[in-house]
PDB file of N, CA and C in Angstrom:
ATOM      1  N   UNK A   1      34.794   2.127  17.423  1.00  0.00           N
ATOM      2  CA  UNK A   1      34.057   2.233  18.653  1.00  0.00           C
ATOM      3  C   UNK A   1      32.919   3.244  18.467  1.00  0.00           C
ATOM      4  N   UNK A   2      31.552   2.580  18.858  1.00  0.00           N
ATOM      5  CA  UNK A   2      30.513   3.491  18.698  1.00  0.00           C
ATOM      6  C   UNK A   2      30.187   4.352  19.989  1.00  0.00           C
ATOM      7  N   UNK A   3      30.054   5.849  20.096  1.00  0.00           N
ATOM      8  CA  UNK A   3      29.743   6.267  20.878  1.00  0.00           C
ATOM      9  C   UNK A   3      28.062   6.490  21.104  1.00  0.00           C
ATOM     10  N   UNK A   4      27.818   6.739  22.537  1.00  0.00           N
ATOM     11  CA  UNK A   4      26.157   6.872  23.038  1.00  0.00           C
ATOM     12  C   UNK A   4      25.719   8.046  22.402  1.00  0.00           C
ATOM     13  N   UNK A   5      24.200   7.908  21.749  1.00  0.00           N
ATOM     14  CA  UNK A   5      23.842   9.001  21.541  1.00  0.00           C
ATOM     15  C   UNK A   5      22.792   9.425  22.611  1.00  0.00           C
ATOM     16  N   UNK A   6      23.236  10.674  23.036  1.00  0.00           N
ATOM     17  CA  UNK A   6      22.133  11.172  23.990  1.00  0.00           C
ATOM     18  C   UNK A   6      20.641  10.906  23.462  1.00  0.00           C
ATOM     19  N   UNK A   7      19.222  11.119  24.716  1.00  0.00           N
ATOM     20  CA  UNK A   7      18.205  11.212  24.210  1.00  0.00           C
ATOM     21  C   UNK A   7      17.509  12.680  22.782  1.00  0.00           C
ATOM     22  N   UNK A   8      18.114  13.759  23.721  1.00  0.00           N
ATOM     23  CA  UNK A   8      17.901  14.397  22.603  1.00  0.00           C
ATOM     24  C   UNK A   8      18.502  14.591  21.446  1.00  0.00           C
ATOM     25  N   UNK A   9      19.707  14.108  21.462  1.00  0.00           N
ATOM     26  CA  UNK A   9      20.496  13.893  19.590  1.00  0.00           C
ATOM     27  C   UNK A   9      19.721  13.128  18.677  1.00  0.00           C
ATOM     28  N   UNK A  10      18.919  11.714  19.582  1.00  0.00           N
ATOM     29  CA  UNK A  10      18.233  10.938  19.132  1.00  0.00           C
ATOM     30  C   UNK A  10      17.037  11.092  18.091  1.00  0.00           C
ATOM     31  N   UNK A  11      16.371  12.108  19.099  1.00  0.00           N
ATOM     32  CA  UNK A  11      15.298  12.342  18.731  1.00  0.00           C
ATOM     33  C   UNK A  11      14.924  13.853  17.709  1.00  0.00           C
ATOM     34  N   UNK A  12      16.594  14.725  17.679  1.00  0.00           N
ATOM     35  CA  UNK A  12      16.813  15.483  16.481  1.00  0.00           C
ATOM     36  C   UNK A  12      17.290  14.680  15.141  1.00  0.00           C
ATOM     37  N   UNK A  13      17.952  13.536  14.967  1.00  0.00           N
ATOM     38  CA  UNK A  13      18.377  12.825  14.060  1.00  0.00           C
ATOM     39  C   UNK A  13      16.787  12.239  13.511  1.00  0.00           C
ATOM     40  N   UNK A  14      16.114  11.637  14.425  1.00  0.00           N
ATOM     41  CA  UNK A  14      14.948  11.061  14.114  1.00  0.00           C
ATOM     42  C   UNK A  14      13.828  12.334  13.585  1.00  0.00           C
ATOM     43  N   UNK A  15      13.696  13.064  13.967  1.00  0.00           N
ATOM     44  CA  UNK A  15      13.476  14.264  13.337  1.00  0.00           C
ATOM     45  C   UNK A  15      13.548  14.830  11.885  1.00  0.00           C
ATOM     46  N   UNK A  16      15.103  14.890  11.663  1.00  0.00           N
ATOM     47  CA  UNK A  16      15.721  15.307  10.161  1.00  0.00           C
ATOM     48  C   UNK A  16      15.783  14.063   9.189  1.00  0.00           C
ATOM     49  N   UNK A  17      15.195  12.884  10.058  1.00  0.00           N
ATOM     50  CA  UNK A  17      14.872  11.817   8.684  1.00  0.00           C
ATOM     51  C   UNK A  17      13.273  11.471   8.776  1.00  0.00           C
ATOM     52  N   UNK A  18      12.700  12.460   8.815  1.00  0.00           N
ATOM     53  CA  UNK A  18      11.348  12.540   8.912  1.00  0.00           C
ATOM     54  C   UNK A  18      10.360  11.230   9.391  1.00  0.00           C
ATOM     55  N   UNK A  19      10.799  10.793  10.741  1.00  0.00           N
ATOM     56  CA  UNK A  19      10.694  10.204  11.838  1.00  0.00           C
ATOM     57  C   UNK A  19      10.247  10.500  13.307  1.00  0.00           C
ATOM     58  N   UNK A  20       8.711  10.333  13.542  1.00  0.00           N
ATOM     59  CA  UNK A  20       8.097  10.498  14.293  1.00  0.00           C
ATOM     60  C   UNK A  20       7.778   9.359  15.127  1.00  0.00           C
ATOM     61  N   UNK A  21       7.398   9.725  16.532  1.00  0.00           N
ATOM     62  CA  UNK A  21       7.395   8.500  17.390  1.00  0.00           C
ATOM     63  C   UNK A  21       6.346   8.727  18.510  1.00  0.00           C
ATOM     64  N   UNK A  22       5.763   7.976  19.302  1.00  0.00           N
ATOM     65  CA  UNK A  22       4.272   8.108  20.386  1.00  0.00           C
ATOM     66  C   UNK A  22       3.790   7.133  20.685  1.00  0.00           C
ATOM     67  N   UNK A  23       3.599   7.527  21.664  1.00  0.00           N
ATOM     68  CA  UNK A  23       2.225   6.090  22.255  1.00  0.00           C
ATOM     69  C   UNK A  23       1.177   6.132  21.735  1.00  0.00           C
ATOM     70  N   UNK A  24       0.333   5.203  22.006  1.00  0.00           N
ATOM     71  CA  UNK A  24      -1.276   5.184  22.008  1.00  0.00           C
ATOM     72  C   UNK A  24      -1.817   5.027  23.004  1.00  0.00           C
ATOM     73  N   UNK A  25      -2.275   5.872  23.347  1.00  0.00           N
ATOM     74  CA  UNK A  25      -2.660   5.763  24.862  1.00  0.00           C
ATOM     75  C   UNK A  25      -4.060   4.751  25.234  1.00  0.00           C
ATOM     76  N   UNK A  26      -4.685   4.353  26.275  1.00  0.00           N
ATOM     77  CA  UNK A  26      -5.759   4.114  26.641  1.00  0.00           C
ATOM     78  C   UNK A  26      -6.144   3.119  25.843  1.00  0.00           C
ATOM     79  N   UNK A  27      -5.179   1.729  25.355  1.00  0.00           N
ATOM     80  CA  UNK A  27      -5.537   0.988  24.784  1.00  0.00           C
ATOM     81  C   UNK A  27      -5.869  -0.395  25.006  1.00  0.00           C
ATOM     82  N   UNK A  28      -7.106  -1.046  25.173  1.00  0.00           N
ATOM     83  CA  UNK A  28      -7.942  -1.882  25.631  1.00  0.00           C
ATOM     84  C   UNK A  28      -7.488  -3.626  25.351  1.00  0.00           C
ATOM     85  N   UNK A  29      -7.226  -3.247  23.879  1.00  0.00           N
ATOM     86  CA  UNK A  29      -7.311  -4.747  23.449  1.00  0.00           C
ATOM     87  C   UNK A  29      -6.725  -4.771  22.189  1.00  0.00           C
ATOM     88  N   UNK A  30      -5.911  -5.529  21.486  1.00  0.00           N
ATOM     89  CA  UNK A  30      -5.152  -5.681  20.091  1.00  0.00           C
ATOM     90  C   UNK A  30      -5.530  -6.881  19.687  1.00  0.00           C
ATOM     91  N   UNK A  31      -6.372  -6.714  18.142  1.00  0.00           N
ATOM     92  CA  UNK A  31      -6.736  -8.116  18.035  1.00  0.00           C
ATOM     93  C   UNK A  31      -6.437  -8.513  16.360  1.00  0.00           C
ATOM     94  N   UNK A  32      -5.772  -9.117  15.857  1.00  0.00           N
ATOM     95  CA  UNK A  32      -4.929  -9.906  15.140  1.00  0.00           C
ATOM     96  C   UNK A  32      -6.177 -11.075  14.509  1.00  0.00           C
ATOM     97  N   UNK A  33      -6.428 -10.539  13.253  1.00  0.00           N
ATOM     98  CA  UNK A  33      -7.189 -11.966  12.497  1.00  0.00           C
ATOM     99  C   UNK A  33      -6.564 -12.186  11.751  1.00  0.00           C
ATOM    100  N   UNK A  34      -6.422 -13.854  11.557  1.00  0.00           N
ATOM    101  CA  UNK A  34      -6.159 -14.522  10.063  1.00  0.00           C
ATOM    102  C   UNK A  34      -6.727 -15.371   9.317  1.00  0.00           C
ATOM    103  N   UNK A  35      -6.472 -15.642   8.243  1.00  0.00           N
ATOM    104  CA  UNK A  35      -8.118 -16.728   7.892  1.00  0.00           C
ATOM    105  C   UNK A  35      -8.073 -17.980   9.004  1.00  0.00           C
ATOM    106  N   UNK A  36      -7.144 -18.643   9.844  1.00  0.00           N
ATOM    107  CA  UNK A  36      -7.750 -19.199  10.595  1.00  0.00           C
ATOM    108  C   UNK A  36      -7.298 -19.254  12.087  1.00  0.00           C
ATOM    109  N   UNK A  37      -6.994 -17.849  12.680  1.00  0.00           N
ATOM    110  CA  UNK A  37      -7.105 -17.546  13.729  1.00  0.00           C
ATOM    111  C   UNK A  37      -7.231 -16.253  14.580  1.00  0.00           C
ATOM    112  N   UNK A  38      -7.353 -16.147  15.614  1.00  0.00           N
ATOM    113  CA  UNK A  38      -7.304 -14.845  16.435  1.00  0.00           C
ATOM    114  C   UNK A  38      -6.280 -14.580  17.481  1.00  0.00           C
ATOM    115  N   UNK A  39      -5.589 -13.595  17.413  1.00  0.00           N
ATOM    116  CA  UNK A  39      -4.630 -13.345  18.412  1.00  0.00           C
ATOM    117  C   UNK A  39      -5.400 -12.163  18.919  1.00  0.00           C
ATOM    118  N   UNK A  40      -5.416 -12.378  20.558  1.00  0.00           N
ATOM    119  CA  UNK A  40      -6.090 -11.229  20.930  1.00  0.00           C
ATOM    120  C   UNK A  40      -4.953 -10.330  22.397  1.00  0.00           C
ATOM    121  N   UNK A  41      -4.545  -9.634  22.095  1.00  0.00           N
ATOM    122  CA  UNK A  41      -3.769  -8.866  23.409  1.00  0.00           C
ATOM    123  C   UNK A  41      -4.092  -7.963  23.910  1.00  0.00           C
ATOM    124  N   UNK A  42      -4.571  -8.741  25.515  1.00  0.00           N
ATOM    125  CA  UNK A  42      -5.148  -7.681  26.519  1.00  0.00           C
ATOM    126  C   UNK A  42      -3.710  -6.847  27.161  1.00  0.00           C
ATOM    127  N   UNK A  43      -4.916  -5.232  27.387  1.00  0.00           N
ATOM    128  CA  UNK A  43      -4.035  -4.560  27.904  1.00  0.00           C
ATOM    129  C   UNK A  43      -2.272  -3.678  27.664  1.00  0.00           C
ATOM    130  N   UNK A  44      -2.404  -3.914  25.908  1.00  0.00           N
ATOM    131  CA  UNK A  44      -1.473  -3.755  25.362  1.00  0.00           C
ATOM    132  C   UNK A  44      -0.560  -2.825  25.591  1.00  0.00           C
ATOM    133  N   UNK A  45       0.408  -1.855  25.090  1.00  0.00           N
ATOM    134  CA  UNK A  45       1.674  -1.327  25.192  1.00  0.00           C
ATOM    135  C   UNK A  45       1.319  -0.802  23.527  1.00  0.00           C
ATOM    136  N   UNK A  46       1.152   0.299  22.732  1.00  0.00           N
ATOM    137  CA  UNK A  46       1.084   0.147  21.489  1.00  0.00           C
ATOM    138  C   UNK A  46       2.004   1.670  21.256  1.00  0.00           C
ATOM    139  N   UNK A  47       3.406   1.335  20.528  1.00  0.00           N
ATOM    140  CA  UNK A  47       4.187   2.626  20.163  1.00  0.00           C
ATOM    141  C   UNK A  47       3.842   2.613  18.960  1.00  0.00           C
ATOM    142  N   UNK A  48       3.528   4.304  18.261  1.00  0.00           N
ATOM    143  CA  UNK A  48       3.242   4.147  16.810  1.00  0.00           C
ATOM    144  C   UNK A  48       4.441   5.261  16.146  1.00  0.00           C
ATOM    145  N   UNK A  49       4.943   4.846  15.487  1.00  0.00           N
ATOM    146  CA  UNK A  49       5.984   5.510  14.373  1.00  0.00           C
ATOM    147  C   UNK A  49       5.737   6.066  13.416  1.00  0.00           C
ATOM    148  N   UNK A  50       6.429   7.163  13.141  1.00  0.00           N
ATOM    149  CA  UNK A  50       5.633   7.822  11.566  1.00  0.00           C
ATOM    150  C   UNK A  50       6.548   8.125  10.709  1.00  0.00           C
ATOM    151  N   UNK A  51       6.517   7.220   9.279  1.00  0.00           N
ATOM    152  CA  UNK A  51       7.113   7.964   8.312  1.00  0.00           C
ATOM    153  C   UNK A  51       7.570   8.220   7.197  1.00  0.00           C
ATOM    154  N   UNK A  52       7.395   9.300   6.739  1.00  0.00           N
ATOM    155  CA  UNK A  52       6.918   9.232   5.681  1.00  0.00           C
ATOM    156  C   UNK A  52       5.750   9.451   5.001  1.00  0.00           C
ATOM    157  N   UNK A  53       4.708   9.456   5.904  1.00  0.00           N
ATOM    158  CA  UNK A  53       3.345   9.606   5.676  1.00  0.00           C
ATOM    159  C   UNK A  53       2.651   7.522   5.975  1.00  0.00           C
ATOM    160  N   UNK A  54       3.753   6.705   6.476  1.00  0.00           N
ATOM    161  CA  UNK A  54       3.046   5.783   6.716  1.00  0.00           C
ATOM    162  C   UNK A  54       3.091   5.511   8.601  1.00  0.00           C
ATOM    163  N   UNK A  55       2.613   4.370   8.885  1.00  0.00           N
ATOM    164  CA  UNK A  55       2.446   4.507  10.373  1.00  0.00           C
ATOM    165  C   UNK A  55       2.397   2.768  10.761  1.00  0.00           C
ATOM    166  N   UNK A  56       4.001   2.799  11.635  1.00  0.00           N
ATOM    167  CA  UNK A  56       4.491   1.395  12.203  1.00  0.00           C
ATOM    168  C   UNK A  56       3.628   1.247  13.468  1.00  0.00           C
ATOM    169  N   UNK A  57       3.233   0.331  13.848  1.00  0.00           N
ATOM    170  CA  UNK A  57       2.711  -0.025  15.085  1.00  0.00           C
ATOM    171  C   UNK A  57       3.893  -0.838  15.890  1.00  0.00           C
ATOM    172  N   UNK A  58       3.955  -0.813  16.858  1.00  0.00           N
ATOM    173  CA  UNK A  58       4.893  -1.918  17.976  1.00  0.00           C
ATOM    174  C   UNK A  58       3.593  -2.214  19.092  1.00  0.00           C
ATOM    175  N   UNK A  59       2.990  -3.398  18.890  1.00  0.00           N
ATOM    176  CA  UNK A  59       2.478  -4.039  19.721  1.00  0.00           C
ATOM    177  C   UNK A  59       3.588  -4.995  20.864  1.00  0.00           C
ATOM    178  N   UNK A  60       3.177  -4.245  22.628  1.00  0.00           N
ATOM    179  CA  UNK A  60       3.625  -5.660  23.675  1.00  0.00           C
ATOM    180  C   UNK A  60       2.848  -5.718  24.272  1.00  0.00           C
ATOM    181  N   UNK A  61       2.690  -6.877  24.523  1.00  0.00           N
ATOM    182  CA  UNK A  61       1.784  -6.783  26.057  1.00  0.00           C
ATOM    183  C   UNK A  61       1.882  -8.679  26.476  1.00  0.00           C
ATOM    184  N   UNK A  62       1.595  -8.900  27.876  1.00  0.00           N
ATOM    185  CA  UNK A  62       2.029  -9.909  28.518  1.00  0.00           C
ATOM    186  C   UNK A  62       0.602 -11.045  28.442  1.00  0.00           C
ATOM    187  N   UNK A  63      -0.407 -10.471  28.354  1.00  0.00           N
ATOM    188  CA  UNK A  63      -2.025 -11.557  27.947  1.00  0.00           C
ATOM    189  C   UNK A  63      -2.058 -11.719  26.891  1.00  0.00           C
ATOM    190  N   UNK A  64      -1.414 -13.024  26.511  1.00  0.00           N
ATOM    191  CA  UNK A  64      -1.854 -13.108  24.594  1.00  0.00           C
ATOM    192  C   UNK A  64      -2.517 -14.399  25.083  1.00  0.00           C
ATOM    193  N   UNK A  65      -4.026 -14.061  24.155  1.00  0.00           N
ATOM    194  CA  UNK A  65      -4.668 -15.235  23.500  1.00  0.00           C
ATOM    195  C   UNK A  65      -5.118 -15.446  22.218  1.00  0.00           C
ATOM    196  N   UNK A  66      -4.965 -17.200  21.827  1.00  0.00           N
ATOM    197  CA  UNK A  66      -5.058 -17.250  20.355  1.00  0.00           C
ATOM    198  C   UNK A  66      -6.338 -18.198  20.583  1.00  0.00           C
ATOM    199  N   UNK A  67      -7.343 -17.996  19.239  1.00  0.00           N
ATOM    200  CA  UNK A  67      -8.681 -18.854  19.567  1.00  0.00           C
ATOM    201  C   UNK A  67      -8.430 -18.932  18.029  1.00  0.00           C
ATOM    202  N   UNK A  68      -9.008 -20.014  17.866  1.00  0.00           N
ATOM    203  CA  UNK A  68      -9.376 -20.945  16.194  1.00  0.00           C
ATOM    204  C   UNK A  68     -10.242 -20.333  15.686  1.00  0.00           C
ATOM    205  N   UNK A  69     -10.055 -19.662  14.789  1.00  0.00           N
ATOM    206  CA  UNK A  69     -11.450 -19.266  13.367  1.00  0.00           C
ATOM    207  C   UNK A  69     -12.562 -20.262  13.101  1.00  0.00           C
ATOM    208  N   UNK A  70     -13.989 -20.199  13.477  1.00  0.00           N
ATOM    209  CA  UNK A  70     -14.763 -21.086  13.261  1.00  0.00           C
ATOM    210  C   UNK A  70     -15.200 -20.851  11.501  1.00  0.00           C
ATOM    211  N   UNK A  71     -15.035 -21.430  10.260  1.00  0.00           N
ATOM    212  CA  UNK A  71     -15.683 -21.163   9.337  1.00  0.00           C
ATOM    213  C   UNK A  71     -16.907 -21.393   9.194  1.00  0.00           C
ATOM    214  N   UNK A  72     -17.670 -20.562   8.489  1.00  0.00           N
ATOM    215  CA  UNK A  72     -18.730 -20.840   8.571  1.00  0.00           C
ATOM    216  C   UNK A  72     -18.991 -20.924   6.742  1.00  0.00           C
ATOM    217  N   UNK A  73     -19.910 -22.847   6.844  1.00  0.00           N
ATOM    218  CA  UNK A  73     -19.828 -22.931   5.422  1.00  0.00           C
ATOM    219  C   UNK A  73     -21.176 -22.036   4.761  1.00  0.00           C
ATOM    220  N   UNK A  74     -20.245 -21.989   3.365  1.00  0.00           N
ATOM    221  CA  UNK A  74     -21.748 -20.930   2.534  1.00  0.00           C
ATOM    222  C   UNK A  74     -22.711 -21.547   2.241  1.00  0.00           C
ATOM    223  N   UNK A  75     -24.242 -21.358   2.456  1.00  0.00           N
ATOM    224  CA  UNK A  75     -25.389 -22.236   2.124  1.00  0.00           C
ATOM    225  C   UNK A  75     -25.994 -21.585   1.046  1.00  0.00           C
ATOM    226  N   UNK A  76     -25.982 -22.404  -0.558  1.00  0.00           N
ATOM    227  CA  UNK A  76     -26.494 -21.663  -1.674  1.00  0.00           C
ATOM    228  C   UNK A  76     -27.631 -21.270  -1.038  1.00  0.00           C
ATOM    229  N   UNK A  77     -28.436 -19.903  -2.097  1.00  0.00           N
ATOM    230  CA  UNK A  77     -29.653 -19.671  -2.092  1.00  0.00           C
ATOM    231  C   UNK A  77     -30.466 -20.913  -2.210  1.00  0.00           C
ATOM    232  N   UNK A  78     -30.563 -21.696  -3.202  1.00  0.00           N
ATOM    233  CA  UNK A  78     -31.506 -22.500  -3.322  1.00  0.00           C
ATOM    234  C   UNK A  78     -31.263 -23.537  -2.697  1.00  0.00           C
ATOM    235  N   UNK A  79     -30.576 -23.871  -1.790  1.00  0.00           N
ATOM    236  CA  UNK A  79     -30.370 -24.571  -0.820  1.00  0.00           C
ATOM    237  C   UNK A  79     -31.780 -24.605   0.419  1.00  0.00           C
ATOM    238  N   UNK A  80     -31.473 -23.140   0.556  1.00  0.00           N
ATOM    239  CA  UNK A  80     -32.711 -22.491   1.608  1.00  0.00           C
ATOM    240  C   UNK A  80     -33.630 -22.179   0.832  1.00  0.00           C
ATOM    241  N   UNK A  81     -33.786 -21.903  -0.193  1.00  0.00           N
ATOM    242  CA  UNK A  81     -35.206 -22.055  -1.132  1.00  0.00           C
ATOM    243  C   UNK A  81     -35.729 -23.428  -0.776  1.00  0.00           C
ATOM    244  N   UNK A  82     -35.219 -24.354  -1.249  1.00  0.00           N
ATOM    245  CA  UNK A  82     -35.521 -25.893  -1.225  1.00  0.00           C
ATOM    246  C   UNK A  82     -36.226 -26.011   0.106  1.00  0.00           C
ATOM    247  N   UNK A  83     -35.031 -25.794   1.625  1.00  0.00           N
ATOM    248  CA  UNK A  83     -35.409 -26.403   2.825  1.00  0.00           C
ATOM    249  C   UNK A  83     -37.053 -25.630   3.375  1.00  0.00           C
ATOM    250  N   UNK A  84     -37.011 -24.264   2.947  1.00  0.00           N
ATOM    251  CA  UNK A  84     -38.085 -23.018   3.281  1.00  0.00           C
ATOM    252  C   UNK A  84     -39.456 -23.825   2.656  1.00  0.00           C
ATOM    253  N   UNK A  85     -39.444 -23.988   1.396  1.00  0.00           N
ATOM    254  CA  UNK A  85     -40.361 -24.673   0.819  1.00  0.00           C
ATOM    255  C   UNK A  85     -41.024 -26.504   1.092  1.00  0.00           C
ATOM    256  N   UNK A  86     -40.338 -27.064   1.485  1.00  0.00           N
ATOM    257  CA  UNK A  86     -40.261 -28.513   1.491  1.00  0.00           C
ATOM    258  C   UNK A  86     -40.730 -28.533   3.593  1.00  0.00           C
ATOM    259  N   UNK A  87     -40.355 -27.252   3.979  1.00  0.00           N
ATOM    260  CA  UNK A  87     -40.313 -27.986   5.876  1.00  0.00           C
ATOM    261  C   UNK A  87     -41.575 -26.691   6.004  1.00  0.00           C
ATOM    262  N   UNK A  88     -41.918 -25.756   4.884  1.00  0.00           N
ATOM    263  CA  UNK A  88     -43.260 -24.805   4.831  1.00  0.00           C
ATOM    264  C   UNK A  88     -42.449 -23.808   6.299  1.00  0.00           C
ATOM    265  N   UNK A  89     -41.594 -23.142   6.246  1.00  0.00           N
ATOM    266  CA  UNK A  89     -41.150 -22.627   7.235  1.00  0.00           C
ATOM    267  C   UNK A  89     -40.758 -20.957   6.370  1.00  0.00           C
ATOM    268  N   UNK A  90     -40.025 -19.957   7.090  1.00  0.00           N
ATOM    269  CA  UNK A  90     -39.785 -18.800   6.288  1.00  0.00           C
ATOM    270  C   UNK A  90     -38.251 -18.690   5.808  1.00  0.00           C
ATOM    271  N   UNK A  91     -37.891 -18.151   5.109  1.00  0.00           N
ATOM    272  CA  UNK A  91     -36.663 -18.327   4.593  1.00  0.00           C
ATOM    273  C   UNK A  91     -35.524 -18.114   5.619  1.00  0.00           C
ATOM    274  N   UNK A  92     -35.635 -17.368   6.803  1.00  0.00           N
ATOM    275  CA  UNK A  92     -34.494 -16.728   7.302  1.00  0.00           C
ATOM    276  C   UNK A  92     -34.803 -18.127   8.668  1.00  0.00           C
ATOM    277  N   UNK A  93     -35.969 -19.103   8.652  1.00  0.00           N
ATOM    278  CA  UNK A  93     -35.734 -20.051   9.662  1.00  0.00           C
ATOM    279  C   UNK A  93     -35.218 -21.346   9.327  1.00  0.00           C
ATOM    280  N   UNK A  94     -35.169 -21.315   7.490  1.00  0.00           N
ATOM    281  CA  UNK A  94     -34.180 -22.359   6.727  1.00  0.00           C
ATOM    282  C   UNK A  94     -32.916 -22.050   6.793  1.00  0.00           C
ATOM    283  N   UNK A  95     -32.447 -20.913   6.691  1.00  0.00           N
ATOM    284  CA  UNK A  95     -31.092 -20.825   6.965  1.00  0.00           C
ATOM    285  C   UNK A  95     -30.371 -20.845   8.048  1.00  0.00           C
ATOM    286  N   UNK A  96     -31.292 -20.678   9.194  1.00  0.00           N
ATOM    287  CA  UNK A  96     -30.983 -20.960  10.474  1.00  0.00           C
ATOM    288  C   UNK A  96     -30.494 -22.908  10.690  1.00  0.00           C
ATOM    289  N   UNK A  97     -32.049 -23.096  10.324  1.00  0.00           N
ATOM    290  CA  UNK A  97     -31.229 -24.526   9.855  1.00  0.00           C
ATOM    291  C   UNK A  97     -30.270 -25.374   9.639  1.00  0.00           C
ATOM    292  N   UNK A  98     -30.004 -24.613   8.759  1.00  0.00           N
ATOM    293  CA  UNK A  98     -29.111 -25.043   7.370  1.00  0.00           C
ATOM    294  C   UNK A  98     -27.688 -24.661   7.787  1.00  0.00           C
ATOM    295  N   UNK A  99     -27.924 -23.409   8.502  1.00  0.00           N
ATOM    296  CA  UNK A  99     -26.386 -23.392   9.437  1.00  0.00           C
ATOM    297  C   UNK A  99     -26.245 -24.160  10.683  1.00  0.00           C
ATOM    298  N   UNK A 100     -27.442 -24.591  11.452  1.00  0.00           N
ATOM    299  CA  UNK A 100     -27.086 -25.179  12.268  1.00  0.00           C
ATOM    300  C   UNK A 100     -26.774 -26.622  12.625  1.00  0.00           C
ATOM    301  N   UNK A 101     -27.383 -27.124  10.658  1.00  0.00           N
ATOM    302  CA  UNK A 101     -27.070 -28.536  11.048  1.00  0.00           C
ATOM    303  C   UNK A 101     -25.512 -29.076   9.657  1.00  0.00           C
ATOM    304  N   UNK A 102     -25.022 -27.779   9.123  1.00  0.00           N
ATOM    305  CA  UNK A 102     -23.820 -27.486   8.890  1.00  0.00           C
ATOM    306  C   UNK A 102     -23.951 -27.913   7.140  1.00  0.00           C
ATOM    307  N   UNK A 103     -25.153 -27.355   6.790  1.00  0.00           N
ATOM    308  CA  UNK A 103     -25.724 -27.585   5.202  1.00  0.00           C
ATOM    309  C   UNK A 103     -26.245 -28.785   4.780  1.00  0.00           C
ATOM    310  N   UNK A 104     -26.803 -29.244   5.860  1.00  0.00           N
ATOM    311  CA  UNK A 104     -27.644 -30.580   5.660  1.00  0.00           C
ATOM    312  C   UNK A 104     -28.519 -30.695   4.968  1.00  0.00           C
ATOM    313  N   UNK A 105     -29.350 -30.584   4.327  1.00  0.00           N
ATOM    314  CA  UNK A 105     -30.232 -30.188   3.596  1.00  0.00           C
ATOM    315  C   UNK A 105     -31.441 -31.361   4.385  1.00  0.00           C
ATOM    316  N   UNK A 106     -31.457 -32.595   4.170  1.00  0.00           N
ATOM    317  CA  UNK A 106     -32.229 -33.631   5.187  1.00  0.00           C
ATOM    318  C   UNK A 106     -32.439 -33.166   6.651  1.00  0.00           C
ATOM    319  N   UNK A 107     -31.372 -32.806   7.437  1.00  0.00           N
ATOM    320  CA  UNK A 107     -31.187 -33.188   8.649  1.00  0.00           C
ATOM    321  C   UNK A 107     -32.107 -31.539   8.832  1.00  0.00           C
ATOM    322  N   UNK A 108     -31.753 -30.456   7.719  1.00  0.00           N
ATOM    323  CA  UNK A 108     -32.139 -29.337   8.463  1.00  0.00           C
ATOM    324  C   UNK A 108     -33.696 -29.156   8.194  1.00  0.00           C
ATOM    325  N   UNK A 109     -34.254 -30.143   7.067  1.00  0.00           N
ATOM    326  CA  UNK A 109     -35.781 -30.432   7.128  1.00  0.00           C
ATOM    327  C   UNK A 109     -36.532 -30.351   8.039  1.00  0.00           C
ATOM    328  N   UNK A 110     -35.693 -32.102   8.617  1.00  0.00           N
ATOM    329  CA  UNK A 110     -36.363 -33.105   9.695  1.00  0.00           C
ATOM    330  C   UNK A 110     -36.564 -32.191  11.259  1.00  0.00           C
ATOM    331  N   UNK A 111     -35.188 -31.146  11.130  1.00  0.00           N
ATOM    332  CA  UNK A 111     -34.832 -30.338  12.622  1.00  0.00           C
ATOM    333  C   UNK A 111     -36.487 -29.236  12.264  1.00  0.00           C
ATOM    334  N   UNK A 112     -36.635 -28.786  10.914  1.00  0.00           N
ATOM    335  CA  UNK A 112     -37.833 -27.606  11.200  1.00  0.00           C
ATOM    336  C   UNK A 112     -38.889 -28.468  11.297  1.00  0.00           C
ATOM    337  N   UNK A 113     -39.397 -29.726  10.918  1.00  0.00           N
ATOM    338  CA  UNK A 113     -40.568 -30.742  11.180  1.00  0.00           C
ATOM    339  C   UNK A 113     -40.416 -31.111  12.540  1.00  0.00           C
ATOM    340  N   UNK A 114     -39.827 -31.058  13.005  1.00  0.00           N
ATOM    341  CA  UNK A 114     -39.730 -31.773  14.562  1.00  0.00           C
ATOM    342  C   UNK A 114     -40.678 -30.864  15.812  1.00  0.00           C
ATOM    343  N   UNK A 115     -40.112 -28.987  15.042  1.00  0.00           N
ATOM    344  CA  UNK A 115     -39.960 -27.999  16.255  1.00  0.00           C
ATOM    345  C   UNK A 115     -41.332 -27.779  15.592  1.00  0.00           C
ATOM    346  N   UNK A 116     -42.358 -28.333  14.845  1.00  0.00           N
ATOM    347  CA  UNK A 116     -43.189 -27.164  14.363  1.00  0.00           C
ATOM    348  C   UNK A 116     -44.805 -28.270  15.304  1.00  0.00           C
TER     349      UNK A 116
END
């Protein structure tokens, strides 16, 4: 049979195994990336633990939202060399392009010939 340990036995035991414990106060938002998503928690609850010289987080909180990772594909240099040169535009309005028509190389031509 296990007996209760009071709060302060608790927190002398946690003590002599070099175990520290606290809130974080005044905390806004917890946000969680992975390569293809976002967990974001409003209004969180965040206890932080110490020990050892490292530091546990305990995230709660009741607003969780998850949103999809948009990737964004890589457009070689000479990709936008090519489009900059060929639509006579400046380099940083080929890559605009080129991201917006998702590395088209044609489509992001025809899009800087259209607007000019």
């Amino acid at each position: 049979m296990m007996r209760r340990v009071s709060p302060r036995e608790a927190k002398r035991m946690m003590q002599r195994m070099g175990l520290s414990m606290g809130e974080m106060p005044d905390v806004q938002q917890v946000v969680f990336k992975t390569s293809t998503k976002e967990i974001i928690i409003e209004n969180p609850e965040v206890a932080i633990m110490e020990m050892r010289g490292q530091k546990i987080f305990q995230v709660t909180g009741e607003k969780i939202v998850e949103k999809a990772i948009e990737k964004k594909a890589a457009i070689p240099e000479e990709d936008v060399q090519l489009v900059a040169t060929q639509a006579k535009v400046t380099v940083e309005e080929a890559r605009a392009a080129l991201e917006q028509t998702k590395g088209d190389l044609a489509q992001a031509i025809l899009l800087l010939s259209q607007t000019k």
